[in-house]
N, C-alpha and C. Protein backbone atom coordinates (compact mmCIF):
# COMPACT_ATOMS: atom_id res chain seq x y z
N UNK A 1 28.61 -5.23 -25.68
CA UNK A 1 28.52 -3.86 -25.26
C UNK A 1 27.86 -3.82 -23.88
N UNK A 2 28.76 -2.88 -23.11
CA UNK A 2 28.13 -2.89 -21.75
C UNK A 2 27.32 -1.59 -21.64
N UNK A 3 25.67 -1.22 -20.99
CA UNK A 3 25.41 -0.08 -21.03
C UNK A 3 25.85 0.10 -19.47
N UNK A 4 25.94 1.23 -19.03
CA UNK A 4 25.76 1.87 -18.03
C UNK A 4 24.80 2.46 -17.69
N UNK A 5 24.58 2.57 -16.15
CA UNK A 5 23.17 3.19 -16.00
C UNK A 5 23.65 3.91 -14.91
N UNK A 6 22.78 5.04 -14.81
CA UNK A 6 23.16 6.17 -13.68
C UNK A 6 22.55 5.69 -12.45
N UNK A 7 23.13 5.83 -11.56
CA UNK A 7 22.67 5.46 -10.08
C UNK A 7 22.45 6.50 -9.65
N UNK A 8 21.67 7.00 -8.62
CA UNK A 8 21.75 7.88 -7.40
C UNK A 8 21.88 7.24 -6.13
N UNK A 9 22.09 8.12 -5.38
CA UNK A 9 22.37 7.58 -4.13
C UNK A 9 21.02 7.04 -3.20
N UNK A 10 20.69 6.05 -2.59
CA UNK A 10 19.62 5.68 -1.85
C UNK A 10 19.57 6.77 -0.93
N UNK A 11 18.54 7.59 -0.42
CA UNK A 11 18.22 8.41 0.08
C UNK A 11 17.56 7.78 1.51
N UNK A 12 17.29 8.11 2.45
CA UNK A 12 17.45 7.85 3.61
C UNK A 12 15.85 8.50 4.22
N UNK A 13 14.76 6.82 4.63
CA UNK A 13 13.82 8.61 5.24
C UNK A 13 13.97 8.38 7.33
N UNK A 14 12.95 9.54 7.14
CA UNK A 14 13.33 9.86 8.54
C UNK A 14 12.23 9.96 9.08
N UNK A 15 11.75 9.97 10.54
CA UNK A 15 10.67 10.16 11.50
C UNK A 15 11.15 11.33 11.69
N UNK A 16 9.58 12.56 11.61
CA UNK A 16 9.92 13.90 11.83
C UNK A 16 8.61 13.72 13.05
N UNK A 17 8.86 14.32 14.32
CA UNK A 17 7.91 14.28 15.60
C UNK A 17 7.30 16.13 15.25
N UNK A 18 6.24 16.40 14.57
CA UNK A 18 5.65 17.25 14.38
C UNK A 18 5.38 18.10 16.18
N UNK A 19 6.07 19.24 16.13
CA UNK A 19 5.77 20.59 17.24
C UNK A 19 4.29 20.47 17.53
N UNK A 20 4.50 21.09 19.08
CA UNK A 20 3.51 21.39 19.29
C UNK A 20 3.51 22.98 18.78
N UNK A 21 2.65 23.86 17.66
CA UNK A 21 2.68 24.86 17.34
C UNK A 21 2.07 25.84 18.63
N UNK A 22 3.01 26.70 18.55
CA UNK A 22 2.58 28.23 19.66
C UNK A 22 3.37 28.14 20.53
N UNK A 23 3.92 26.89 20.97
CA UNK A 23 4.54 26.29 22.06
C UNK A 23 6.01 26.69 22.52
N UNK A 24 6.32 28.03 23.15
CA UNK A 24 7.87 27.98 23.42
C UNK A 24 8.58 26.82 24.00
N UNK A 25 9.82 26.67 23.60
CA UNK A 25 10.79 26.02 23.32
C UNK A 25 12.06 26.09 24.68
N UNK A 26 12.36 25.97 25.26
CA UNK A 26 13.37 26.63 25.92
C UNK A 26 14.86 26.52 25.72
N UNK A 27 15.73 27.60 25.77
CA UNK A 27 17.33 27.04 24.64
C UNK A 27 18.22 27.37 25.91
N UNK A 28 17.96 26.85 26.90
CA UNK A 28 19.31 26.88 28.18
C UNK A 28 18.67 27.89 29.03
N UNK A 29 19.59 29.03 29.18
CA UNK A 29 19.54 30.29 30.36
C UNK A 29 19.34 31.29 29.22
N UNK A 30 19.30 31.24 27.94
CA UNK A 30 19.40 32.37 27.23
C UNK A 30 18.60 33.01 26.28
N UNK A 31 17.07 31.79 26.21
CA UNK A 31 16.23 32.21 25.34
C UNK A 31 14.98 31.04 25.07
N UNK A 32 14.58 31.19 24.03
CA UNK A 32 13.20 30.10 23.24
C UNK A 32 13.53 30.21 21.84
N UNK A 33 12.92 29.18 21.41
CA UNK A 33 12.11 29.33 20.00
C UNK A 33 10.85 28.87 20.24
N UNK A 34 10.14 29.24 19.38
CA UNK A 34 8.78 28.89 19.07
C UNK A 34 8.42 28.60 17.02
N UNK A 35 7.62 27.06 17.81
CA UNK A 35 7.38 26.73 15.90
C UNK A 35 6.20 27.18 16.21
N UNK A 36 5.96 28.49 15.03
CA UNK A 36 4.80 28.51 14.82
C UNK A 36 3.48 28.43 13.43
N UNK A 37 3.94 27.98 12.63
CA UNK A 37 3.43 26.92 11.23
C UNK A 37 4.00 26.60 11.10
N UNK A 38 3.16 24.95 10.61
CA UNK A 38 3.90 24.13 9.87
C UNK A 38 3.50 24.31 7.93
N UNK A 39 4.31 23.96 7.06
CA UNK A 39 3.84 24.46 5.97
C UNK A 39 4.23 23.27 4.74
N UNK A 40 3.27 23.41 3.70
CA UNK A 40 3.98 22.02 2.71
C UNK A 40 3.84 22.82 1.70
N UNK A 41 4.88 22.78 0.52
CA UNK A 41 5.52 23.32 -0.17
C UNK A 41 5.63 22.64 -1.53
N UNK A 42 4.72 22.75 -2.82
CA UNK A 42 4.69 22.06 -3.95
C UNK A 42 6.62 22.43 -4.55
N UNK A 43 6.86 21.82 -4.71
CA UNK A 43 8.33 21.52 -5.56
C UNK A 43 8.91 20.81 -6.40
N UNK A 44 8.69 20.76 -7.78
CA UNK A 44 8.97 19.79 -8.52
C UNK A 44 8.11 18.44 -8.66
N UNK A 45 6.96 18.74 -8.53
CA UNK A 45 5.98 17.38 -8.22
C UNK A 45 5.96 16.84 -7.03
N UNK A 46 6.70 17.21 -5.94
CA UNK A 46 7.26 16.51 -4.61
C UNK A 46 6.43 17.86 -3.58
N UNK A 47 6.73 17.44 -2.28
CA UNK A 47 6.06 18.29 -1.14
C UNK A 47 6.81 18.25 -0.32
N UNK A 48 7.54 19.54 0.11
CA UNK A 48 8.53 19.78 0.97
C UNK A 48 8.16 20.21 2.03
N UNK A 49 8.17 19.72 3.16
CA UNK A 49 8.13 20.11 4.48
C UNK A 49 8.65 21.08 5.11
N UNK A 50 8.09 22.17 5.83
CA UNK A 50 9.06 23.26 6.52
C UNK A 50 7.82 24.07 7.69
N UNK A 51 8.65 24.27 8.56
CA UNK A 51 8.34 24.54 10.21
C UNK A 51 8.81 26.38 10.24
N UNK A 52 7.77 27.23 10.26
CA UNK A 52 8.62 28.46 10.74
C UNK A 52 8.14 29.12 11.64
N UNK A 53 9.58 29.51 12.29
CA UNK A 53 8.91 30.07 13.90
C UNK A 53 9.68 31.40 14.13
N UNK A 54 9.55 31.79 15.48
CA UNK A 54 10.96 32.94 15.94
C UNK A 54 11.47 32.29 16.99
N UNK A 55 12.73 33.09 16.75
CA UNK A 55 14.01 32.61 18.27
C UNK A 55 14.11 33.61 18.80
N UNK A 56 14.32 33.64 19.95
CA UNK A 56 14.47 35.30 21.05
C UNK A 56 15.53 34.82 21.72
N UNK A 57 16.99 35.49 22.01
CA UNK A 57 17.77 35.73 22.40
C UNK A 57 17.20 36.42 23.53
N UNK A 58 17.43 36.48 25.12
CA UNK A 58 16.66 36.95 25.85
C UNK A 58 17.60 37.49 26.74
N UNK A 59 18.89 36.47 27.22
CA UNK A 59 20.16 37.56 27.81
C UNK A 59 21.46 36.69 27.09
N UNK A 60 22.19 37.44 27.20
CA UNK A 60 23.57 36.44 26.83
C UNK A 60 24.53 37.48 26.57
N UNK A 61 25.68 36.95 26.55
CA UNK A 61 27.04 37.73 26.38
C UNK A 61 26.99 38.80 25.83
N UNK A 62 26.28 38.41 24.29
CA UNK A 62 26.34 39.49 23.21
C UNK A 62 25.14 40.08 23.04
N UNK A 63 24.14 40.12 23.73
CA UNK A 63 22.66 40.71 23.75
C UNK A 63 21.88 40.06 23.81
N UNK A 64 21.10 41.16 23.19
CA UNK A 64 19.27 40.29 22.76
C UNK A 64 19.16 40.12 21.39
N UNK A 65 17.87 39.14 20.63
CA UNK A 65 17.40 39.93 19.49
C UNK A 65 16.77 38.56 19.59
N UNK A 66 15.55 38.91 18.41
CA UNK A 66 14.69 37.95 17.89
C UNK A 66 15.27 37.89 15.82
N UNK A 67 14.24 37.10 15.64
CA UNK A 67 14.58 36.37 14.41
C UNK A 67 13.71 35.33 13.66
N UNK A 68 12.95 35.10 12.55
CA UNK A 68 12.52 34.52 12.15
C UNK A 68 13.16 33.45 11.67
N UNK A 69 12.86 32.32 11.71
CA UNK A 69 13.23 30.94 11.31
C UNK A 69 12.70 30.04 10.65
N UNK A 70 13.39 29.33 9.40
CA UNK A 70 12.71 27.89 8.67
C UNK A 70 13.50 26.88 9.25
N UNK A 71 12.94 25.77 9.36
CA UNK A 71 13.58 23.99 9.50
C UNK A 71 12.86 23.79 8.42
N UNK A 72 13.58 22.93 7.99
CA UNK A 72 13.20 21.97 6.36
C UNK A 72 13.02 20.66 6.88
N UNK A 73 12.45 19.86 7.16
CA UNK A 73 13.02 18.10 7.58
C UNK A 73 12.99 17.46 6.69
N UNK A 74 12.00 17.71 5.44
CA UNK A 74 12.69 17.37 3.67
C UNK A 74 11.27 17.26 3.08
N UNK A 75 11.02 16.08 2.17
CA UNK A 75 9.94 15.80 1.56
C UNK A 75 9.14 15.05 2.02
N UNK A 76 7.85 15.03 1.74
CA UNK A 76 6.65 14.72 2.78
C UNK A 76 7.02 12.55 2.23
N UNK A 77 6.82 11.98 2.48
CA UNK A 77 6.55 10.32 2.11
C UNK A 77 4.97 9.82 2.99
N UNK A 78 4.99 10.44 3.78
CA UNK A 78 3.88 9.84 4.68
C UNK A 78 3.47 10.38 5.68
N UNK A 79 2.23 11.12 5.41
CA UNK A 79 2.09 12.17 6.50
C UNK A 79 1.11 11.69 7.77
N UNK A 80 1.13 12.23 8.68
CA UNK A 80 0.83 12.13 10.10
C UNK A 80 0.54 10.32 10.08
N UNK A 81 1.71 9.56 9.67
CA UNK A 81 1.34 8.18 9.61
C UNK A 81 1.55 6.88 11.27
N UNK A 82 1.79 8.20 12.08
CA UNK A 82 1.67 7.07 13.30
C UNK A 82 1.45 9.09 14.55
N UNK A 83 1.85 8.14 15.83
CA UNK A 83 2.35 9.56 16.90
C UNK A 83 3.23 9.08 18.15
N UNK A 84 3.83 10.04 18.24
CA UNK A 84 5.04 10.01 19.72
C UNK A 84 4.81 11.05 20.93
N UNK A 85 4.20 10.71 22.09
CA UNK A 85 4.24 11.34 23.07
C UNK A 85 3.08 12.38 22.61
N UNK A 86 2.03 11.95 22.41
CA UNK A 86 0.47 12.80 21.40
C UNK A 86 1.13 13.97 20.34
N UNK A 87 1.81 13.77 19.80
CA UNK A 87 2.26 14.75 18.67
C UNK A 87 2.59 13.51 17.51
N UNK A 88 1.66 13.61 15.98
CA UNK A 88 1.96 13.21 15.18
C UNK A 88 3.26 13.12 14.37
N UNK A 89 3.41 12.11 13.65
CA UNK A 89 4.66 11.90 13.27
C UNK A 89 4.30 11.75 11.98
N UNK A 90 5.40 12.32 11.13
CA UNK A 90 5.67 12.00 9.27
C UNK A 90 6.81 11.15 8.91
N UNK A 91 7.32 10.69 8.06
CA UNK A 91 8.18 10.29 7.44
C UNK A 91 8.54 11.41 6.27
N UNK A 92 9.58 11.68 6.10
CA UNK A 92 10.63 12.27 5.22
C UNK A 92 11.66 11.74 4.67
N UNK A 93 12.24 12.47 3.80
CA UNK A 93 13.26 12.32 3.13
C UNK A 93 14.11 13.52 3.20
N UNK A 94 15.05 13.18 3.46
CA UNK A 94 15.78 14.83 3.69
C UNK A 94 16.57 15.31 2.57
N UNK A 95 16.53 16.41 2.59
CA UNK A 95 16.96 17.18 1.27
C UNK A 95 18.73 17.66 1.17
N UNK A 96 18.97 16.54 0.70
CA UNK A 96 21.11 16.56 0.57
C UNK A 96 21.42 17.52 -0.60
N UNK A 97 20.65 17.43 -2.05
CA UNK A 97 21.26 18.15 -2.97
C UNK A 97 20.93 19.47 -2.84
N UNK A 98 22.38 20.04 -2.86
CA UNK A 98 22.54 21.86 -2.66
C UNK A 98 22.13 22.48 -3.47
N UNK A 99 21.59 22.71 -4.94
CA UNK A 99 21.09 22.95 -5.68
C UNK A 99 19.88 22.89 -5.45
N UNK A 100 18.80 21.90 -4.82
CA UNK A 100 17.60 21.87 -4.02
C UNK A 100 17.22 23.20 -2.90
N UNK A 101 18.33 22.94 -2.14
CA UNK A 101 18.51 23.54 -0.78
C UNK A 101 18.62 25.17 -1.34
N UNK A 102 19.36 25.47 -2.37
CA UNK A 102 19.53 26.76 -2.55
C UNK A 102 18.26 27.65 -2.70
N UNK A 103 17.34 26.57 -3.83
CA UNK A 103 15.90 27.16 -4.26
C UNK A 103 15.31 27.27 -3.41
N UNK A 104 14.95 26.58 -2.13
CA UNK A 104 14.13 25.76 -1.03
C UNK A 104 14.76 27.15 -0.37
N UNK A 105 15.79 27.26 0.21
CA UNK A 105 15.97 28.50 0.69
C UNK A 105 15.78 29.71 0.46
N UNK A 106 16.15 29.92 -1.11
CA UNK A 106 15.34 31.60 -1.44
C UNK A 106 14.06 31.78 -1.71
N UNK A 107 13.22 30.18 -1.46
CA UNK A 107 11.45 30.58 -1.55
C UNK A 107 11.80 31.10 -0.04
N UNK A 108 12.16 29.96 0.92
CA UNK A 108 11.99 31.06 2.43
C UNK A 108 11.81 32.21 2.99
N UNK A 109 13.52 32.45 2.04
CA UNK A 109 13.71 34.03 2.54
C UNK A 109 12.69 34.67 2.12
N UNK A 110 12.89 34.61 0.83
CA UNK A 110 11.36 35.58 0.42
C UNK A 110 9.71 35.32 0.86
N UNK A 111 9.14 34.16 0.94
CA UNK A 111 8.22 34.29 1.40
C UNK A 111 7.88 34.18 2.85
N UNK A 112 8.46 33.84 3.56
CA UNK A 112 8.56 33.92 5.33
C UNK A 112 9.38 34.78 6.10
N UNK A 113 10.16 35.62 4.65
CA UNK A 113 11.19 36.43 5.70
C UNK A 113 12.10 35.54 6.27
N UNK A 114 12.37 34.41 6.48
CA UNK A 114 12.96 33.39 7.21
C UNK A 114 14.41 34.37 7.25
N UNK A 115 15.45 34.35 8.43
CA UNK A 115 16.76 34.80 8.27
C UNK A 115 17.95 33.39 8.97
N UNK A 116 17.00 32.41 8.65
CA UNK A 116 18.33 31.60 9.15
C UNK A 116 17.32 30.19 8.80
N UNK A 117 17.37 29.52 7.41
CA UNK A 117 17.21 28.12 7.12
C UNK A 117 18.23 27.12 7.22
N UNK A 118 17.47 26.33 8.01
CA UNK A 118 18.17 25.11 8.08
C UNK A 118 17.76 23.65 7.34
N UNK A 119 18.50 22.87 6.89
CA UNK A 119 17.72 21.20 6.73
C UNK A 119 17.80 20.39 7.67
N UNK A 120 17.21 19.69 7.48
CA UNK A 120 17.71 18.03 8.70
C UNK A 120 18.29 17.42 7.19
C-alpha cells in the first residue's frame, strides 16, 4: 500500500526594504504616495505585514483625487534582520492563496478604510 501525502507548494521568501514613513514618494509628472504606518497583523498564528499610506493624483488627464492605500508584502519570517541604504529590511513570505488575500483584504477595508489593496 502506497500512502500519499499532501504537498504544498514551497513558498518563496522575500527582502521587503521597509519606507521611510511620512516620506512622499514621487509617481512621474502626476502625483505621490506616501507610506505612512507600517502595521503587523495577528492571522492565524502567523503575522502579516502591511504598509498604509495615501496616493494624490495631483494633475493628469482625468483629474485629481487622493485615496487611501494597503501593500501587503506577506508574513513577517524575520524582522528588521539586516538594512539597505539606512532603511531596515524583513524577510517575508508572500501571500498567493486567494482565500487568504480575500480576509487580509476585508480586515483592510474595514479597518484602514484602505480603497485599493495590493500583495507583493
Amino acid at each position: 500500500m502506497v500512502l500519499q501525502t499532501e504537498t504544498r507548494p514551497t513558498r518563496t521568501a522575500s527582502r521587503f526594504v521597509h519606507f521611510e514613513l511620512g516620506k512622499d514618494i514621487s509617481i512621474g509628472i502626476a502625483g505621490f504616495y506616501t507610506p505612512l504606518k507600517e502595521v503587523k497583523l495577528a492571522y492565524h498564528g502567523r503575522e502579516v505585514l502591511y504598509v498604509v499610506g495615501k496616493a494624490v493624483w495631483e494633475s493628469s488627464c482625468c483629474g485629481t483625487g487622493n485615496w487611501v492605500y494597503a501593500t501587503v508584502p506577506g508574513y513577517i519570517l524575520k524582522w528588521h534582520g539586516s538594512a539597505e541604504n539606512g532603511l531596515p529590511t524583513s524577510e517575508v513570505e508572500p501571500i498567493t492563496e486567494k482565500t487568504e488575500q480575500e480576509e487580509i483584504r476585508n480586515v483592510l477595508e474595514d479597518t484602514e478604510s484602505a480603497e485599493l489593496v495590493t500583495f507583493w
